[in-house]
PDB file of N, CA and C in Angstrom:
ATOM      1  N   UNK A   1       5.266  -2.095   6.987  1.00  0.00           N
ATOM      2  CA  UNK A   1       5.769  -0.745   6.871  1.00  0.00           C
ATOM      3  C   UNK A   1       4.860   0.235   7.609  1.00  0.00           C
ATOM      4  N   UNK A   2       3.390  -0.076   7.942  1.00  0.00           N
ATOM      5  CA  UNK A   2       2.627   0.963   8.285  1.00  0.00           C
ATOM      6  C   UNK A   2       3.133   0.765   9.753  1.00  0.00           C
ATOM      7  N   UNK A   3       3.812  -0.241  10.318  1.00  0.00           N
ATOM      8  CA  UNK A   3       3.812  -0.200  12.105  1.00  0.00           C
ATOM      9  C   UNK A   3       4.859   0.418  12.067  1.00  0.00           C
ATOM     10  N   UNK A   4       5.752   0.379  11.274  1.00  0.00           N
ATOM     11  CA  UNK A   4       7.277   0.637  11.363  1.00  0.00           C
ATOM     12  C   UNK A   4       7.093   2.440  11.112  1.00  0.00           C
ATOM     13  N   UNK A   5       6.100   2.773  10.232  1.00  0.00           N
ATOM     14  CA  UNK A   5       5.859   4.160  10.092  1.00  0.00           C
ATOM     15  C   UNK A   5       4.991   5.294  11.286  1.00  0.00           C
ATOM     16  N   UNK A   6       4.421   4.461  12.057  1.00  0.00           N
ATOM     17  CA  UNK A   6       3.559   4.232  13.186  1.00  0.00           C
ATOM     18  C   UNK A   6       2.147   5.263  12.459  1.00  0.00           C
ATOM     19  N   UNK A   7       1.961   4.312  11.621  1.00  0.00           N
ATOM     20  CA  UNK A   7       0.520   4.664  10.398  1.00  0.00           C
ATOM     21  C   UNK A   7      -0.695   4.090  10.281  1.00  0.00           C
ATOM     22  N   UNK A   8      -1.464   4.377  10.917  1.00  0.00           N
ATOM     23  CA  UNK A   8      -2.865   3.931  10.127  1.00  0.00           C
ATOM     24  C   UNK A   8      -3.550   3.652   8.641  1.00  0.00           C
ATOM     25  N   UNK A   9      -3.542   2.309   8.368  1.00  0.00           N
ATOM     26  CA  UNK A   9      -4.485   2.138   7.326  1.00  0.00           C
ATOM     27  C   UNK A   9      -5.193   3.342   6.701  1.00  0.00           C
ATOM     28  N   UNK A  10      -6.186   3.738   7.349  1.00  0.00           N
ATOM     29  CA  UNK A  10      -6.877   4.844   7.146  1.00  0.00           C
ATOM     30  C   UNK A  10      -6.343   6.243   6.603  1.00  0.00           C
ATOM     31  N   UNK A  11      -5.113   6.640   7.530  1.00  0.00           N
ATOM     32  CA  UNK A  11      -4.515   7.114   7.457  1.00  0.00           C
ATOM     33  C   UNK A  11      -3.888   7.715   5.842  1.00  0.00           C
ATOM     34  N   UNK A  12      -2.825   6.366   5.730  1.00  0.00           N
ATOM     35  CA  UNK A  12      -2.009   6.209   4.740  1.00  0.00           C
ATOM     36  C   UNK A  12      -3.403   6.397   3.333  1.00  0.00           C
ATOM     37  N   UNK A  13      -4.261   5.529   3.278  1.00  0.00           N
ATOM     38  CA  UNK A  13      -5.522   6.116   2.102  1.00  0.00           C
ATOM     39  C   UNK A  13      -5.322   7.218   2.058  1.00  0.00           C
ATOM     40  N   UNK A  14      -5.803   7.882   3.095  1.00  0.00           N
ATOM     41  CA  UNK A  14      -6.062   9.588   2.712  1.00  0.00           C
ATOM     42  C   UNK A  14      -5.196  10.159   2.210  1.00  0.00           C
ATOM     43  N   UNK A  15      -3.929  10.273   2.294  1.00  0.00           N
ATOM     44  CA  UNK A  15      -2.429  10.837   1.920  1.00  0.00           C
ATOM     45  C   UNK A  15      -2.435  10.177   0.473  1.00  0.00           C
ATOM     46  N   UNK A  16      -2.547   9.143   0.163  1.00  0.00           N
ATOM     47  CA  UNK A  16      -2.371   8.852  -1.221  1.00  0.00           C
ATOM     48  C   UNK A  16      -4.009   8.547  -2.043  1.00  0.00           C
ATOM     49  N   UNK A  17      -4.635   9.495  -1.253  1.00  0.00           N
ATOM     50  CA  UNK A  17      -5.965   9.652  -2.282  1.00  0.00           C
ATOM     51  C   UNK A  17      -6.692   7.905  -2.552  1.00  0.00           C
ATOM     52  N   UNK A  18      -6.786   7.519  -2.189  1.00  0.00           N
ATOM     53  CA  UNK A  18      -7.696   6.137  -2.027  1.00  0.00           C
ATOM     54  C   UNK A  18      -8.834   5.716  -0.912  1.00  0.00           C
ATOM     55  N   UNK A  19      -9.338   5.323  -1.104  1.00  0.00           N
ATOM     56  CA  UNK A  19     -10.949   4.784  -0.625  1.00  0.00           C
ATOM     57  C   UNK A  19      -9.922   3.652   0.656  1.00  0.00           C
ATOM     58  N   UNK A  20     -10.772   3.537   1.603  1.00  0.00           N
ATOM     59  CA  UNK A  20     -10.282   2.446   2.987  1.00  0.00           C
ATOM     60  C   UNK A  20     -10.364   1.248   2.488  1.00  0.00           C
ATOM     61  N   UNK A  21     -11.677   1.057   1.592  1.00  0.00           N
ATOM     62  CA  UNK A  21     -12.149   0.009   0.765  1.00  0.00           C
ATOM     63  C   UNK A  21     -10.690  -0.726  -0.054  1.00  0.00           C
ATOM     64  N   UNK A  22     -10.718  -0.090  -0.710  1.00  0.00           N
ATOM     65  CA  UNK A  22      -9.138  -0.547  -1.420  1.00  0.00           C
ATOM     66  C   UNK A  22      -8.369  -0.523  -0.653  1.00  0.00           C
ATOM     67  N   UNK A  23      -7.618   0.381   0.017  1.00  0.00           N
ATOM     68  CA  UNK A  23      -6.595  -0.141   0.807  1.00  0.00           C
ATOM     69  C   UNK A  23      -6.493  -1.553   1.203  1.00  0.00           C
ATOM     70  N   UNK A  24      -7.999  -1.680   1.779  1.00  0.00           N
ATOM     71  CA  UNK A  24      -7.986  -2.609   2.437  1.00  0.00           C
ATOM     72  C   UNK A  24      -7.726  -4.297   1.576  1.00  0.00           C
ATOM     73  N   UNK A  25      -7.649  -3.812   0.486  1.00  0.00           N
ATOM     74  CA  UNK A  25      -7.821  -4.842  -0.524  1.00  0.00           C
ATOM     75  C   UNK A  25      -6.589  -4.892  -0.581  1.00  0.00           C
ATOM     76  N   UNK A  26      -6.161  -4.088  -0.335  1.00  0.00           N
ATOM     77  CA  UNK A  26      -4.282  -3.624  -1.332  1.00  0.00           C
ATOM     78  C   UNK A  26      -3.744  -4.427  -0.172  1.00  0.00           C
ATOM     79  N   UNK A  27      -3.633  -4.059   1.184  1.00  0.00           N
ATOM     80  CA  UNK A  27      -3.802  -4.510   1.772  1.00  0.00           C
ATOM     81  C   UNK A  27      -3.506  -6.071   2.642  1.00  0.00           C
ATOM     82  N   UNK A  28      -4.666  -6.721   2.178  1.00  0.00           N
ATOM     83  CA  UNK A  28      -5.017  -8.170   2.420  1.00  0.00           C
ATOM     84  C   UNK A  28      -4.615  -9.122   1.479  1.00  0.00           C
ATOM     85  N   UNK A  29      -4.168  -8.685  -0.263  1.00  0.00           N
ATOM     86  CA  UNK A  29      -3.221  -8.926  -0.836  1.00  0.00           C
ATOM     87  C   UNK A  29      -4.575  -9.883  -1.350  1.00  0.00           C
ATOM     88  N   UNK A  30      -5.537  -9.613  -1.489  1.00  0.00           N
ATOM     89  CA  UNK A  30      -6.594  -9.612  -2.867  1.00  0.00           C
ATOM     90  C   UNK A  30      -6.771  -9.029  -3.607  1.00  0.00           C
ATOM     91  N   UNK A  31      -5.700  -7.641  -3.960  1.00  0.00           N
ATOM     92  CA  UNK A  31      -5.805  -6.768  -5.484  1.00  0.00           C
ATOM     93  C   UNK A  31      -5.646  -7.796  -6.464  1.00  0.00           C
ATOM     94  N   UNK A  32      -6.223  -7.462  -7.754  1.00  0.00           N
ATOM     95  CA  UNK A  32      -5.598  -8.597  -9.037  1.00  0.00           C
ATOM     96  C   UNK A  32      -4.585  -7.563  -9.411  1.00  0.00           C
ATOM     97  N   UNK A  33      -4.100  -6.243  -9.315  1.00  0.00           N
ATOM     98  CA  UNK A  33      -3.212  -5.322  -9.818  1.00  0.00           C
ATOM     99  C   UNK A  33      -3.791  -4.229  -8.617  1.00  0.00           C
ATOM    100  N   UNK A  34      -1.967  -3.396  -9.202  1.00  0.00           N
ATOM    101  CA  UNK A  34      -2.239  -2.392  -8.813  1.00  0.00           C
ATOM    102  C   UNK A  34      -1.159  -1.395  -9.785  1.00  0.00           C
ATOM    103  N   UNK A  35      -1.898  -0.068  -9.728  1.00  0.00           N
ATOM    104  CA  UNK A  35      -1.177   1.430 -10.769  1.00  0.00           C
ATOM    105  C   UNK A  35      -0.331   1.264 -10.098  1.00  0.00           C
ATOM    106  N   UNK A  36       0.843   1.695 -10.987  1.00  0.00           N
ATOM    107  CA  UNK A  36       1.937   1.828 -10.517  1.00  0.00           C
ATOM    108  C   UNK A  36       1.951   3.649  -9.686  1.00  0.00           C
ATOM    109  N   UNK A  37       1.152   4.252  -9.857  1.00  0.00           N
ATOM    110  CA  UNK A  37       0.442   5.573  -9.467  1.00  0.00           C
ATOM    111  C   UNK A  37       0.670   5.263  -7.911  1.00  0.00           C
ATOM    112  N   UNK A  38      -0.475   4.329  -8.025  1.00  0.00           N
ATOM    113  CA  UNK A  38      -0.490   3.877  -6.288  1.00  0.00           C
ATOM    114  C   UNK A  38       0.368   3.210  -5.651  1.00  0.00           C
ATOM    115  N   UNK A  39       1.496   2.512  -6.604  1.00  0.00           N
ATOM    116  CA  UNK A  39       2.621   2.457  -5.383  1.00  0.00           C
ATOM    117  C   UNK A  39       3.332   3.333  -5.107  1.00  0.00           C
ATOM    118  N   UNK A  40       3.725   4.169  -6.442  1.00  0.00           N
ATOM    119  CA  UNK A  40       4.457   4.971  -6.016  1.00  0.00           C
ATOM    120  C   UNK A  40       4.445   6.086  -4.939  1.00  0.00           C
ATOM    121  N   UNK A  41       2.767   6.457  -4.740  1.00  0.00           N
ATOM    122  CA  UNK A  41       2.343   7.094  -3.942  1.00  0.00           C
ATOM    123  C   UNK A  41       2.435   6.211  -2.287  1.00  0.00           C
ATOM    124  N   UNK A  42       2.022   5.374  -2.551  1.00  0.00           N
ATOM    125  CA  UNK A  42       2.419   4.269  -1.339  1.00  0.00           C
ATOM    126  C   UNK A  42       4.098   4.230  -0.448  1.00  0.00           C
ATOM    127  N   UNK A  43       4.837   4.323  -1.567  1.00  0.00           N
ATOM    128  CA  UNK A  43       5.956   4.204  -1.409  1.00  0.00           C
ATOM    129  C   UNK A  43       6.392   5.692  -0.716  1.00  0.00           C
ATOM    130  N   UNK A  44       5.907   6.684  -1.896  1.00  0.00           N
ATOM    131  CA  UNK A  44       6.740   7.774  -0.750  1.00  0.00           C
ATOM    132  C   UNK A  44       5.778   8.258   0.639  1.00  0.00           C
ATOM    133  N   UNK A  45       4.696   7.858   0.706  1.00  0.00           N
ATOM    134  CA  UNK A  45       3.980   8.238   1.593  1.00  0.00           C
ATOM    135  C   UNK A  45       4.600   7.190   3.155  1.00  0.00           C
ATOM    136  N   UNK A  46       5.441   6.270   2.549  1.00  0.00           N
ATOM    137  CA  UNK A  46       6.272   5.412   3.528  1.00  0.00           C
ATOM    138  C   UNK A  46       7.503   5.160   3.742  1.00  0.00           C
ATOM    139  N   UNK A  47       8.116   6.012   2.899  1.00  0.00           N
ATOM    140  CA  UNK A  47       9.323   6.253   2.776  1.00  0.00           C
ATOM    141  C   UNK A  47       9.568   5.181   2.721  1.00  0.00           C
ATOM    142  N   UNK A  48       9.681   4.219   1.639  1.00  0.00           N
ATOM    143  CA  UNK A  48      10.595   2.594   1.285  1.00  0.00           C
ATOM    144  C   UNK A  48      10.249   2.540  -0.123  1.00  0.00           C
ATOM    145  N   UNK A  49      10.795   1.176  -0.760  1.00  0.00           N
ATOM    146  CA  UNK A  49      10.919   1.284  -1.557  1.00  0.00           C
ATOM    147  C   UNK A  49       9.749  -0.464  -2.075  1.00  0.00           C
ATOM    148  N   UNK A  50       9.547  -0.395  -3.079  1.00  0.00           N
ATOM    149  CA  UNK A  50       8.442  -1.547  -3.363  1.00  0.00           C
ATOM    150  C   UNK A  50       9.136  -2.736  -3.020  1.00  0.00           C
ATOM    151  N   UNK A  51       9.728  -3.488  -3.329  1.00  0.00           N
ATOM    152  CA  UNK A  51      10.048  -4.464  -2.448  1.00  0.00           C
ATOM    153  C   UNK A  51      10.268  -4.389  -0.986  1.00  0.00           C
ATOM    154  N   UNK A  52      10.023  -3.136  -0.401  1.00  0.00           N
ATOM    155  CA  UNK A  52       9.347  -3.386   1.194  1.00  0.00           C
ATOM    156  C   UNK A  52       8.258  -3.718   1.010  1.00  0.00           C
ATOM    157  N   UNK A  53       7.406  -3.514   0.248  1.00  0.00           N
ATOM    158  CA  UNK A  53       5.861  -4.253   0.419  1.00  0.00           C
ATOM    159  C   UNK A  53       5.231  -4.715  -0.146  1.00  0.00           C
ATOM    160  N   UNK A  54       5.936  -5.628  -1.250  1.00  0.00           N
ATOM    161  CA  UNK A  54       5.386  -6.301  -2.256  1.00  0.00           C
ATOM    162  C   UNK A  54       6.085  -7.856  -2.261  1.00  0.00           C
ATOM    163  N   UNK A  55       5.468  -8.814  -2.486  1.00  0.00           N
ATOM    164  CA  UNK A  55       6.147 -10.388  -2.572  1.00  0.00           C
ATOM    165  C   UNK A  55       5.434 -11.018  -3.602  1.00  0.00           C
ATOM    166  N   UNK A  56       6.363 -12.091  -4.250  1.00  0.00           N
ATOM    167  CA  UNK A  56       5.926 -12.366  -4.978  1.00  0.00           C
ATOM    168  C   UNK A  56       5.555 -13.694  -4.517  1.00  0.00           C
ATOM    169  N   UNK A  57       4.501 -14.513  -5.314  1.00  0.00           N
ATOM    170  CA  UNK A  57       3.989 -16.000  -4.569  1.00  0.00           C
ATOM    171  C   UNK A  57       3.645 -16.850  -5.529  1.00  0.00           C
ATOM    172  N   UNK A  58       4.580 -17.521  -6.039  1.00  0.00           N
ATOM    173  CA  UNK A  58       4.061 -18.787  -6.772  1.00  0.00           C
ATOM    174  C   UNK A  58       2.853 -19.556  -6.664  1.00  0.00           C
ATOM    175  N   UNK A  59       1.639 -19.421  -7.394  1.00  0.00           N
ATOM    176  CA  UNK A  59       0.513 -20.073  -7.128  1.00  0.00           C
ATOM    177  C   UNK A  59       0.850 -21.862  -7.955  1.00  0.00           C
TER     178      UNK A  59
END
């Protein structure tokens, strides 16, 4: 969603109030959770909806 938004990582943090650090976590899809705060902020800061950027993965 961030290419499709033509967005920077960096970027998108700042707009929804988060550290690069996390993003980057959020990210690389090593969060153990995340607020629903921060998707939602995620979400409109990208105009989509959470299943644009969330999957689920059977371990």
């Amino acid at each position: 969603m961030l290419v499709k938004r033509n967005m920077k990582s960096k970027e998108l943090a700042e707009i929804i109030g988060i550290t690069t650090a996390n993003m980057s976590i959020l990210k690389s899809g090593k969060a153990k959770a995340v607020r629903f705060s921060t998707l939602e902020a995620i979400c409109k800061a990208l105009d989509c909806q959470p299943s644009d950027i969330l999957e689920y993965v059977n371990e």
